[in-house]
Protein backbone atom coordinates (compact mmCIF):
# COMPACT_ATOMS: atom_id res chain seq x y z
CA UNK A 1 23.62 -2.26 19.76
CA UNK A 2 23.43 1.14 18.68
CA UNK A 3 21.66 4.09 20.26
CA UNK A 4 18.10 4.20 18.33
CA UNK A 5 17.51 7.73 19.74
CA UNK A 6 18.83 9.51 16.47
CA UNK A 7 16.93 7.39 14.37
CA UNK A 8 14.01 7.80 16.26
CA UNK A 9 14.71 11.93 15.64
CA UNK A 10 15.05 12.05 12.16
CA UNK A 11 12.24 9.14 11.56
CA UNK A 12 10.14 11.53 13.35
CA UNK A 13 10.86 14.65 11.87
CA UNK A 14 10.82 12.63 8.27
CA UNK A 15 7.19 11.62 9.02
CA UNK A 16 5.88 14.63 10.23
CA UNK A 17 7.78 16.71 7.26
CA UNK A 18 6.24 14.05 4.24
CA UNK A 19 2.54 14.36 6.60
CA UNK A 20 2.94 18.15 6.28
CA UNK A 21 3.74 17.62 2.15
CA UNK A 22 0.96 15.31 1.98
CA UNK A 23 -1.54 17.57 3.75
CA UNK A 24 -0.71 20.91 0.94
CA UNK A 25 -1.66 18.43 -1.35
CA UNK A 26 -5.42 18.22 -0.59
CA UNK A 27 -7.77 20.02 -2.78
CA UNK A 28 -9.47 23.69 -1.64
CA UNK A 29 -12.89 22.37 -1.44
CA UNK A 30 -13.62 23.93 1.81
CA UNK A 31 -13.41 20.71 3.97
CA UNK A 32 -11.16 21.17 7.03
CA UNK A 33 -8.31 18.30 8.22
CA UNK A 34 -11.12 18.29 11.58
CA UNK A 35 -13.99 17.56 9.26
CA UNK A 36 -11.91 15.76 6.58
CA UNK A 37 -10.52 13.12 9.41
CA UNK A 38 -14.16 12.67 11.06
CA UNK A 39 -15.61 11.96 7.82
CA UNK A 40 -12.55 9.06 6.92
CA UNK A 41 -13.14 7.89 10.44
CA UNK A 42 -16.92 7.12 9.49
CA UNK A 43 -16.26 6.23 6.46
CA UNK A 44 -13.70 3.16 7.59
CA UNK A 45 -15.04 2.12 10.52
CA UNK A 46 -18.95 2.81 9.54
CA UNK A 47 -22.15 4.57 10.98
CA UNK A 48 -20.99 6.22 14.51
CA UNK A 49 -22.71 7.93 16.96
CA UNK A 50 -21.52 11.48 17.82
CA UNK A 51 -20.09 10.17 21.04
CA UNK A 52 -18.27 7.42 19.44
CA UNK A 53 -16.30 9.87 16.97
CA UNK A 54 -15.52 12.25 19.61
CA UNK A 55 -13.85 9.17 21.15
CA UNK A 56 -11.81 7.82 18.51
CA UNK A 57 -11.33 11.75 17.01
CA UNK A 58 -10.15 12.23 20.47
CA UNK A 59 -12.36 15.21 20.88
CA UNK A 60 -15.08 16.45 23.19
CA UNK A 61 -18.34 15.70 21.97
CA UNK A 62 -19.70 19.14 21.30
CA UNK A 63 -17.01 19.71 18.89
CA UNK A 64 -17.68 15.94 17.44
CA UNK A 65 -21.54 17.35 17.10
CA UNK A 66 -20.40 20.76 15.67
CA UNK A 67 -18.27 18.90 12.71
CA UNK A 68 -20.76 16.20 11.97
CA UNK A 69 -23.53 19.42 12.16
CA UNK A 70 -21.40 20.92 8.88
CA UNK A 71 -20.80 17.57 7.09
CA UNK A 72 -24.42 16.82 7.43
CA UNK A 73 -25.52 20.62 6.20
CA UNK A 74 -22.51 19.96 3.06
CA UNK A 75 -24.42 16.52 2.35
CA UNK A 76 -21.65 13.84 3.36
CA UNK A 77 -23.23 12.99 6.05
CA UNK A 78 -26.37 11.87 6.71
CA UNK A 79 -28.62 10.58 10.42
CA UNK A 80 -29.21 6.63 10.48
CA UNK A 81 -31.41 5.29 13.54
CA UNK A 82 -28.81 2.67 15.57
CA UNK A 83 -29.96 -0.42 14.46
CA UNK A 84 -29.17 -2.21 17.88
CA UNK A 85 -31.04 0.43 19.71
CA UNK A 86 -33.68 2.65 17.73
CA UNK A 87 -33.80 5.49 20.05
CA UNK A 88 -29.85 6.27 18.93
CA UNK A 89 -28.82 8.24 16.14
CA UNK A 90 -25.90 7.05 14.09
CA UNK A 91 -24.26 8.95 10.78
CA UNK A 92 -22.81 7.26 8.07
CA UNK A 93 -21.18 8.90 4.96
CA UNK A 94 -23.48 9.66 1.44
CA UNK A 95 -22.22 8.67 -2.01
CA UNK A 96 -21.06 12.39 -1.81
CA UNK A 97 -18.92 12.24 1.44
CA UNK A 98 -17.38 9.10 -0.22
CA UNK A 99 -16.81 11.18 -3.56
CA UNK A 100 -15.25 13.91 -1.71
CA UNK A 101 -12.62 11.10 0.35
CA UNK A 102 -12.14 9.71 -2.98
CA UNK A 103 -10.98 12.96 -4.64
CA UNK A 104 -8.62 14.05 -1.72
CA UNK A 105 -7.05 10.70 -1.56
CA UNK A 106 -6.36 10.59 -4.97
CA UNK A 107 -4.89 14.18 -5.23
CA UNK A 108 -2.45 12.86 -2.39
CA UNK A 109 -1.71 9.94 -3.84
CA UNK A 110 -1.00 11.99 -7.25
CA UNK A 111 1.51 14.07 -6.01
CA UNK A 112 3.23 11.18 -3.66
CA UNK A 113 3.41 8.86 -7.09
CA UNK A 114 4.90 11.95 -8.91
CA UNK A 115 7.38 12.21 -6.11
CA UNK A 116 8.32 8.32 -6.13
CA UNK A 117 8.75 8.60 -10.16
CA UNK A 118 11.72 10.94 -9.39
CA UNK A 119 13.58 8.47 -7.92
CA UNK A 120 15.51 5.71 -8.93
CA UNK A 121 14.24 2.20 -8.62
CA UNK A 122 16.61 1.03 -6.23
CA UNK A 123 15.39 3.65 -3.75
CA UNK A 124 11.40 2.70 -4.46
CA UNK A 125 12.36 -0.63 -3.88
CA UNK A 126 13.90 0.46 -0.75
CA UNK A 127 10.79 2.53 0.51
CA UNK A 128 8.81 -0.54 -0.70
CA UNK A 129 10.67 -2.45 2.13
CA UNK A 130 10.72 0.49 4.66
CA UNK A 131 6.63 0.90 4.43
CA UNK A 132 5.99 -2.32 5.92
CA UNK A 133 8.31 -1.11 8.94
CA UNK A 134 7.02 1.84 9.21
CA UNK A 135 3.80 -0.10 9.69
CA UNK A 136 4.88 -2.41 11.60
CA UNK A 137 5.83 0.36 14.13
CA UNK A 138 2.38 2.81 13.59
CA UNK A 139 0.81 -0.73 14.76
CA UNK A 140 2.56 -1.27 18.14
């Protein structure tokens, strides 16, 4: 069997370089990647207490309350009582936080299309089949 190790390298640094691209391609709105990726977070996985974001955002919670503090003052945000427990506060996103996800993930997916187009259809066909690796190994 070969050594995976090289692989491994240039996967990585392929990743990270196309994440970078990807990331330039956001609009200027204002929103930062912190406030951006809290606001995705609630938006996939639903209304979350502060505590619970700073746990999955893998950040303390002050800095969880600061960020959902500025989308809740920029209307994307907005305070829900828990319904499992009424003395909790939970935030889930407003039509406008979902608007604003919408907008970034379609300027990404712009440019990433545009970037596809360029190349020939054997090698779409081949990142076709790579994707589902990929993952495959973001999964494990």
């Amino acid at each position: 069997m070969t050594d995976p190790a090289p692989l491994a390298s240039e996967l990585r640094l392929a990743v990270h370089r196309l994440t970078r691209r990807l990331r330039a391609q956001r609009p200027t709105d204002g929103l930062s990647l912190t406030q951006l990726s809290a606001l995705v977070t609630i938006w996939r996985e639903g209304p979350l207490s502060a505590g619970e974001l700073a746990c999955r955002e893998g950040v303390k919670p002050p800095s969880a309350t600061r960020v959902l503090a500025s989308l809740e003052d920029q209307g994307l945000v907005n305070r829900v009582t828990d319904p499992s427990d009424a003395r909790q506060i939970q935030v889930s996103v407003t039509d406008s936080g979902v608007e604003r996800i919408e907008i970034d993930l379609r300027a990404r997916d712009a440019w990433l299309a545009q970037q596809l187009e360029a190349l020939g259809s054997r090698d779409r066909a081949l990142l076709q089949r790579a994707s589902v690796l990929i993952e495959r190994l973001a999964g494990q």
